[in-house]
PDB file of N, CA and C in Angstrom:
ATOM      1  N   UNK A   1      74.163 133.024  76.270  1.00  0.00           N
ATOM      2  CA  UNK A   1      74.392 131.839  77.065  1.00  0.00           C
ATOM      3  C   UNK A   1      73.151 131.514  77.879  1.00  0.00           C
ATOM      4  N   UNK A   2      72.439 130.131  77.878  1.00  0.00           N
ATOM      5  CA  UNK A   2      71.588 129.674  78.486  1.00  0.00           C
ATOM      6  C   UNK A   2      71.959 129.767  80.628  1.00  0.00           C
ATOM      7  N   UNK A   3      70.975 129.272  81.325  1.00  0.00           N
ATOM      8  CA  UNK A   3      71.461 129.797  82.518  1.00  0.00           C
ATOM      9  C   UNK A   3      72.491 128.281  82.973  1.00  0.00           C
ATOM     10  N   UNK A   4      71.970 126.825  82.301  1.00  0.00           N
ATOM     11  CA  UNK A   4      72.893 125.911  82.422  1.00  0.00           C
ATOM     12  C   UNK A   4      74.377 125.982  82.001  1.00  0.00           C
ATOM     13  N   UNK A   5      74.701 126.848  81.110  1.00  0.00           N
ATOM     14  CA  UNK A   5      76.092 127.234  80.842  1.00  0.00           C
ATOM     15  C   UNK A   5      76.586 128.183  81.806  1.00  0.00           C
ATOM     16  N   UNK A   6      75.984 128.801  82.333  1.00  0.00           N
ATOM     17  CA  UNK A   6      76.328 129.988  82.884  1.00  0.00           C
ATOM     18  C   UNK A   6      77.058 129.538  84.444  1.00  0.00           C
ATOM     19  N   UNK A   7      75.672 128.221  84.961  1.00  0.00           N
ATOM     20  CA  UNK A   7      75.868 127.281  86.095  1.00  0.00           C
ATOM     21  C   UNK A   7      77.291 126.710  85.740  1.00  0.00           C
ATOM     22  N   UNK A   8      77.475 126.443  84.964  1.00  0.00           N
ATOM     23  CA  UNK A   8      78.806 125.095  84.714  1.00  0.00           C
ATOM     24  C   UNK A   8      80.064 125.682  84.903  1.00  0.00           C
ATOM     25  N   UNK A   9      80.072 127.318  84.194  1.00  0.00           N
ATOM     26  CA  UNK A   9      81.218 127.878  84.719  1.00  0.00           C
ATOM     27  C   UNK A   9      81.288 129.020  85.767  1.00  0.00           C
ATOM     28  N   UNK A  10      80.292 128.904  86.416  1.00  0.00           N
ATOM     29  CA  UNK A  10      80.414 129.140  88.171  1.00  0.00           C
ATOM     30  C   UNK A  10      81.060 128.212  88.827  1.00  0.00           C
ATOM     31  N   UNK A  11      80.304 127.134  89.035  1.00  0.00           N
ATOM     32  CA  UNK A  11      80.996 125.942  89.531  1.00  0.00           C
ATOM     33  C   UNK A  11      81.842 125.515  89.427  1.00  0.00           C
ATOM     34  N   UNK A  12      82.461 125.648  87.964  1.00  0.00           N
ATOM     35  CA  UNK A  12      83.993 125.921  87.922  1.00  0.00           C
ATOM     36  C   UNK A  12      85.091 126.546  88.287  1.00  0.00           C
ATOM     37  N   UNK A  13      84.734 127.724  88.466  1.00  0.00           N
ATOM     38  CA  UNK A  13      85.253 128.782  89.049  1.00  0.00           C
ATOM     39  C   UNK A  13      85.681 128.323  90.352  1.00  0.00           C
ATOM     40  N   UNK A  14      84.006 128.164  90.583  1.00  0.00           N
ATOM     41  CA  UNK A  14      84.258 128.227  92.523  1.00  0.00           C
ATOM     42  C   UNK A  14      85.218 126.813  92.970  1.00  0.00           C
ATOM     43  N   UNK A  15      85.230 125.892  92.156  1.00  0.00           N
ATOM     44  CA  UNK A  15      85.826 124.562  92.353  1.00  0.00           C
ATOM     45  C   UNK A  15      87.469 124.883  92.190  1.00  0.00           C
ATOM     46  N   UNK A  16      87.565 125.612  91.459  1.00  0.00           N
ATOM     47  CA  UNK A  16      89.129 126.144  90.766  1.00  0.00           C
ATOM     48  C   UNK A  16      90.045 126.540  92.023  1.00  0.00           C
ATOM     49  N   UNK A  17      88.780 127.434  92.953  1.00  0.00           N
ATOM     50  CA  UNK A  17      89.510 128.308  94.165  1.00  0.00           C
ATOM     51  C   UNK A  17      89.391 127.303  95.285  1.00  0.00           C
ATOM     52  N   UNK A  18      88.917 126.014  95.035  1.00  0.00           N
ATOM     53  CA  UNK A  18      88.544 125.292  96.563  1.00  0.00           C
ATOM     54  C   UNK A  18      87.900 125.961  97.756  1.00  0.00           C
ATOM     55  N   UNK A  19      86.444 126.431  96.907  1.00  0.00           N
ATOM     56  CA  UNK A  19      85.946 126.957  97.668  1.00  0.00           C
ATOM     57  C   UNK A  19      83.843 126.428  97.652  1.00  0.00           C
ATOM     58  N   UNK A  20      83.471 126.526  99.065  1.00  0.00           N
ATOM     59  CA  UNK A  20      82.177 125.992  99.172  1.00  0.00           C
ATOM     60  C   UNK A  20      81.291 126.855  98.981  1.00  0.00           C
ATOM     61  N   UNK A  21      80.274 126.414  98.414  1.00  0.00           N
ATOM     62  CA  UNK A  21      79.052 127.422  98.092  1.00  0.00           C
ATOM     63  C   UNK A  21      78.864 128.639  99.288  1.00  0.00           C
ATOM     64  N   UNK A  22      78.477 128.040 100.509  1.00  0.00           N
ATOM     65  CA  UNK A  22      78.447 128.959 101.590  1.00  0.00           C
ATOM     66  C   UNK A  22      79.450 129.875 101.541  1.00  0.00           C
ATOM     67  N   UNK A  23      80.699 129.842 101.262  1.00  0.00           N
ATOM     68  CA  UNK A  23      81.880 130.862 101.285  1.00  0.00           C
ATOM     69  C   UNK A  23      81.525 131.911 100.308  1.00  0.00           C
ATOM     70  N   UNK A  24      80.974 131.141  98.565  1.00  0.00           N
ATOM     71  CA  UNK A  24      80.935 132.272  97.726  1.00  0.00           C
ATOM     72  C   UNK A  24      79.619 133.195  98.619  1.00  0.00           C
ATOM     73  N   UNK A  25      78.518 132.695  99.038  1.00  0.00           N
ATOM     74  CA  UNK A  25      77.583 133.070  99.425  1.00  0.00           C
ATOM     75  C   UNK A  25      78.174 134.474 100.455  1.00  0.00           C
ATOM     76  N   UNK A  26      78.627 133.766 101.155  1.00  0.00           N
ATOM     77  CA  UNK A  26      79.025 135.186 102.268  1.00  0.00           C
ATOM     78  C   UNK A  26      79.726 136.322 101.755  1.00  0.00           C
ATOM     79  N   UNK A  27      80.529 135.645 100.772  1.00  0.00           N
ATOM     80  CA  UNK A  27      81.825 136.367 100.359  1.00  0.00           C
ATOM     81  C   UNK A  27      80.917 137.453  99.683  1.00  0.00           C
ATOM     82  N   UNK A  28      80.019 137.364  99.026  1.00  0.00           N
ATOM     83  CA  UNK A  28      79.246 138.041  97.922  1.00  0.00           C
ATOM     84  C   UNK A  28      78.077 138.699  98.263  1.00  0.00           C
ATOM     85  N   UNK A  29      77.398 138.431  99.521  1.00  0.00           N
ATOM     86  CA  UNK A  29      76.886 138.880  99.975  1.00  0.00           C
ATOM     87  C   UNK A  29      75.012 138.334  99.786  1.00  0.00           C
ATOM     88  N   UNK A  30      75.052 137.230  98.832  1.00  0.00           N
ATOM     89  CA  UNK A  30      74.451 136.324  97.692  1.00  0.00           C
ATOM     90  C   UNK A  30      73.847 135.465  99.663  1.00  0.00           C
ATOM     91  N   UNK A  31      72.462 134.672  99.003  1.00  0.00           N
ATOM     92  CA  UNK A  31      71.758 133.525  99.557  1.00  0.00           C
ATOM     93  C   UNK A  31      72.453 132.420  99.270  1.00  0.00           C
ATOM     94  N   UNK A  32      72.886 131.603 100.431  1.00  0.00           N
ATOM     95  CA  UNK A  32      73.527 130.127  99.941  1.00  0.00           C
ATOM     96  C   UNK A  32      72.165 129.645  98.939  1.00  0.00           C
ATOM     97  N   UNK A  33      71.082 129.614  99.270  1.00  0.00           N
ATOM     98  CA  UNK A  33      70.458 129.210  97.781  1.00  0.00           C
ATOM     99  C   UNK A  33      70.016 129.692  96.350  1.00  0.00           C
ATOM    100  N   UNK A  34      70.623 131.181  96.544  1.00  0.00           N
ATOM    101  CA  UNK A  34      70.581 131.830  95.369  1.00  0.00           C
ATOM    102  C   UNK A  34      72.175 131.312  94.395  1.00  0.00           C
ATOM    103  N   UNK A  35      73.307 130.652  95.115  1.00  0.00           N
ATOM    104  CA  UNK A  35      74.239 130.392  94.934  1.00  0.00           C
ATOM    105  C   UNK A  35      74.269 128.874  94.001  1.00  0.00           C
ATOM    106  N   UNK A  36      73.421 128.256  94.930  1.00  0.00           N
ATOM    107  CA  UNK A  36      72.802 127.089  94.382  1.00  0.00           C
ATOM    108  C   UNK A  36      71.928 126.774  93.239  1.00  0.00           C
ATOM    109  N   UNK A  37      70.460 128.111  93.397  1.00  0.00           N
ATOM    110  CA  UNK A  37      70.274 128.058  92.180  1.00  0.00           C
ATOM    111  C   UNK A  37      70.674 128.756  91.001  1.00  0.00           C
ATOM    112  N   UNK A  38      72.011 129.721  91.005  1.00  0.00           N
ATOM    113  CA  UNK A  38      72.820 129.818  89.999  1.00  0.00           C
ATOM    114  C   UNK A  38      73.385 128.778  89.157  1.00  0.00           C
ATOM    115  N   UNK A  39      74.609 127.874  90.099  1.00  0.00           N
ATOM    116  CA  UNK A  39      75.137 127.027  90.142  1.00  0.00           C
ATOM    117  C   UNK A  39      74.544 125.953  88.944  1.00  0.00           C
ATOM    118  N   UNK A  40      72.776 125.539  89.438  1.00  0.00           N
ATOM    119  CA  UNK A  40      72.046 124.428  88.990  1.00  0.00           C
ATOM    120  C   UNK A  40      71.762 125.088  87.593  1.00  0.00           C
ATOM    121  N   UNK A  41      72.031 126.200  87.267  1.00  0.00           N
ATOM    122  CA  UNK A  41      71.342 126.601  86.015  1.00  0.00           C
ATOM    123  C   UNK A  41      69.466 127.435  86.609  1.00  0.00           C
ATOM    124  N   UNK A  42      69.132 127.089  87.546  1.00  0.00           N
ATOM    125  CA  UNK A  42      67.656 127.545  87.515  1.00  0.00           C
ATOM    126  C   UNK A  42      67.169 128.855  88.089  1.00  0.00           C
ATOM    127  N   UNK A  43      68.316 129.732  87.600  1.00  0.00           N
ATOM    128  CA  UNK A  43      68.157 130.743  87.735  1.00  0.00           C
ATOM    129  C   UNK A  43      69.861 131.758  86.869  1.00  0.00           C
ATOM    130  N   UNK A  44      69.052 133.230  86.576  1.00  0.00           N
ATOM    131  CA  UNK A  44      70.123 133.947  86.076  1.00  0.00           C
ATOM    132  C   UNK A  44      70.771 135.050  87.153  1.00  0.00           C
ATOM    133  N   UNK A  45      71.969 135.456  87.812  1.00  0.00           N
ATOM    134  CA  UNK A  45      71.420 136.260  88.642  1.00  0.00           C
ATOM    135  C   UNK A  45      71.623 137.548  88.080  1.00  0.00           C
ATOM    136  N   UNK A  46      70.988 138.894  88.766  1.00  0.00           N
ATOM    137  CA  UNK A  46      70.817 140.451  88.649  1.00  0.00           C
ATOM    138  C   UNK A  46      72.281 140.721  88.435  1.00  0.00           C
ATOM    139  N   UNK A  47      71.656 142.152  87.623  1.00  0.00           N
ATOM    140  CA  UNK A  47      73.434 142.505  87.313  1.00  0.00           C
ATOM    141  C   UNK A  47      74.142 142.942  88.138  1.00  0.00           C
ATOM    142  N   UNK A  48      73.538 143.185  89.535  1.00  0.00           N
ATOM    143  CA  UNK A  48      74.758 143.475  90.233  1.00  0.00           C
ATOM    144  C   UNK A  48      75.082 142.550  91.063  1.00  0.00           C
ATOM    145  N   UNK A  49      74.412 141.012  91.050  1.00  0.00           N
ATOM    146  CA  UNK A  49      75.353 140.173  91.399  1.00  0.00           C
ATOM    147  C   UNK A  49      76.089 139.655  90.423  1.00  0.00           C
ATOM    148  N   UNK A  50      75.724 139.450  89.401  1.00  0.00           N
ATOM    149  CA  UNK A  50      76.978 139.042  88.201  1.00  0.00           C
ATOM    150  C   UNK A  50      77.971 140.299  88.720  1.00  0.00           C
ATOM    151  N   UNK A  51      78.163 141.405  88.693  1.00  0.00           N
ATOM    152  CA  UNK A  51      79.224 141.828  89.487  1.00  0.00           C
ATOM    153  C   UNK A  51      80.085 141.418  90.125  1.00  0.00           C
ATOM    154  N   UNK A  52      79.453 141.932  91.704  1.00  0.00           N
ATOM    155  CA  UNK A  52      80.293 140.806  93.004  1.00  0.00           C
ATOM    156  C   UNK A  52      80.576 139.761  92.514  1.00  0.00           C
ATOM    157  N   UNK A  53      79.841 138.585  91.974  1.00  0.00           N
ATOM    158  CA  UNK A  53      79.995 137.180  91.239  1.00  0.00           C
ATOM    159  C   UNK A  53      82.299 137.425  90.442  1.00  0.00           C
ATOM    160  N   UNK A  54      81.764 138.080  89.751  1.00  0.00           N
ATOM    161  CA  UNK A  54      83.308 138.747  88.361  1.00  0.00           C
ATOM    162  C   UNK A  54      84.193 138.626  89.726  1.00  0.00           C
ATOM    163  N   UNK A  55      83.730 139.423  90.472  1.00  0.00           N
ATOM    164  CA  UNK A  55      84.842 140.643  91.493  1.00  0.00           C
ATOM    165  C   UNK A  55      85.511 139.435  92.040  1.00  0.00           C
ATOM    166  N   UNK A  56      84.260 138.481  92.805  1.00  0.00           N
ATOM    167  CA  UNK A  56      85.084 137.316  94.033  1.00  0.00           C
ATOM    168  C   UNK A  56      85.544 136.504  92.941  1.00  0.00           C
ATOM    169  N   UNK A  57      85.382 135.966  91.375  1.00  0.00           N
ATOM    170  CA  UNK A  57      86.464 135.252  90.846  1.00  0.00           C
ATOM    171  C   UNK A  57      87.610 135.625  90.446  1.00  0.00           C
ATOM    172  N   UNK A  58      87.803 137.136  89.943  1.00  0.00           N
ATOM    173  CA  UNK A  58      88.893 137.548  89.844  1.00  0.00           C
ATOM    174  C   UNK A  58      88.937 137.651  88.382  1.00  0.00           C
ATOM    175  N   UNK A  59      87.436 137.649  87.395  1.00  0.00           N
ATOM    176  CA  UNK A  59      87.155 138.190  86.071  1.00  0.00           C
ATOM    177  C   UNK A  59      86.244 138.921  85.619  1.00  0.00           C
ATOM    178  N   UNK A  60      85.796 139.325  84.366  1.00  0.00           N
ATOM    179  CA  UNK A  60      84.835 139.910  84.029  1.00  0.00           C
ATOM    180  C   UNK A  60      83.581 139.200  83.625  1.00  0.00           C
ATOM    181  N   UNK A  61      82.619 140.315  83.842  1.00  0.00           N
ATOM    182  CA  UNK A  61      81.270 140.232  83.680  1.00  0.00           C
ATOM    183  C   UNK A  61      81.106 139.167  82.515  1.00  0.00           C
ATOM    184  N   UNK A  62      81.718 140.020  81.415  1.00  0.00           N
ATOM    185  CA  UNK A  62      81.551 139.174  80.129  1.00  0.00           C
ATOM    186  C   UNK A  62      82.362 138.214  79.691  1.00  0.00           C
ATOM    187  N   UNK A  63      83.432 137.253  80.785  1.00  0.00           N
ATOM    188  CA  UNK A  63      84.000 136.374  80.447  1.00  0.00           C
ATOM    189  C   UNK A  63      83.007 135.132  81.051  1.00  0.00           C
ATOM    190  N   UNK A  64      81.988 135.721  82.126  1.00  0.00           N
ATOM    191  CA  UNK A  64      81.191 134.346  83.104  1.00  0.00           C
ATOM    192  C   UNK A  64      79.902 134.296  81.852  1.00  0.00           C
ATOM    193  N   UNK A  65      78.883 135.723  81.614  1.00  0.00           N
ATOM    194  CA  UNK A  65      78.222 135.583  81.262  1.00  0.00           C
ATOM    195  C   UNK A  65      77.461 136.016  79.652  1.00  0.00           C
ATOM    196  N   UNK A  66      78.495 136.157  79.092  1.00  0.00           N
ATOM    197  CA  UNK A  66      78.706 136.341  77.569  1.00  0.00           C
ATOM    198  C   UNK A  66      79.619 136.024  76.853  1.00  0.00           C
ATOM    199  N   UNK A  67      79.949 134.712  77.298  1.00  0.00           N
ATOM    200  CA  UNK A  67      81.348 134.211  76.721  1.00  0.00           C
ATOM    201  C   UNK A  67      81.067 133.992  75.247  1.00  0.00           C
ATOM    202  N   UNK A  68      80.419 133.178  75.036  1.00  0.00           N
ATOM    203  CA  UNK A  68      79.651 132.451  73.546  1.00  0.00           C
ATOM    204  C   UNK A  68      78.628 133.394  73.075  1.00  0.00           C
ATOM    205  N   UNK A  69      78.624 134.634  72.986  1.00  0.00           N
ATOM    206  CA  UNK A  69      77.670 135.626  72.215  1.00  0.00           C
ATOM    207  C   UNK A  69      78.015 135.920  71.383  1.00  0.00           C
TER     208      UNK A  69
END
């Protein structure tokens, strides 16, 4: 998965829970602009925020970021 796919279903996610970037940010322990540039695609993040990332949606690693492999 490119990092623009990866963005589309973050944002989904986080939109799903009615929740604002700043929230995932804190919640995760993540930069509100590392959140952002997930989000935008212009960036991939480290595996142990794809972690926390899984943990605060409530799925796995490989459902956000290896869906289409």
């Amino acid at each position: 998965m490119d990092a623009k796919e990866i963005g589309a279903i973050l944002r989904k996610l986080r939109e799903e829970k009615k929740e604002t970037k700043r929230h995932v940010a804190k919640t995760t322990g993540c930069s509100y602009a590392s959140i952002c540039a997930y989000e935008y695609g212009n960036r991939i993040p480290c595996d142990e925020v794809k972690v926390k990332l899984a943990s605060h949606f409530g799925t796995t690693v490989e459902k956000i970021f290896f869906a289409n492999q």
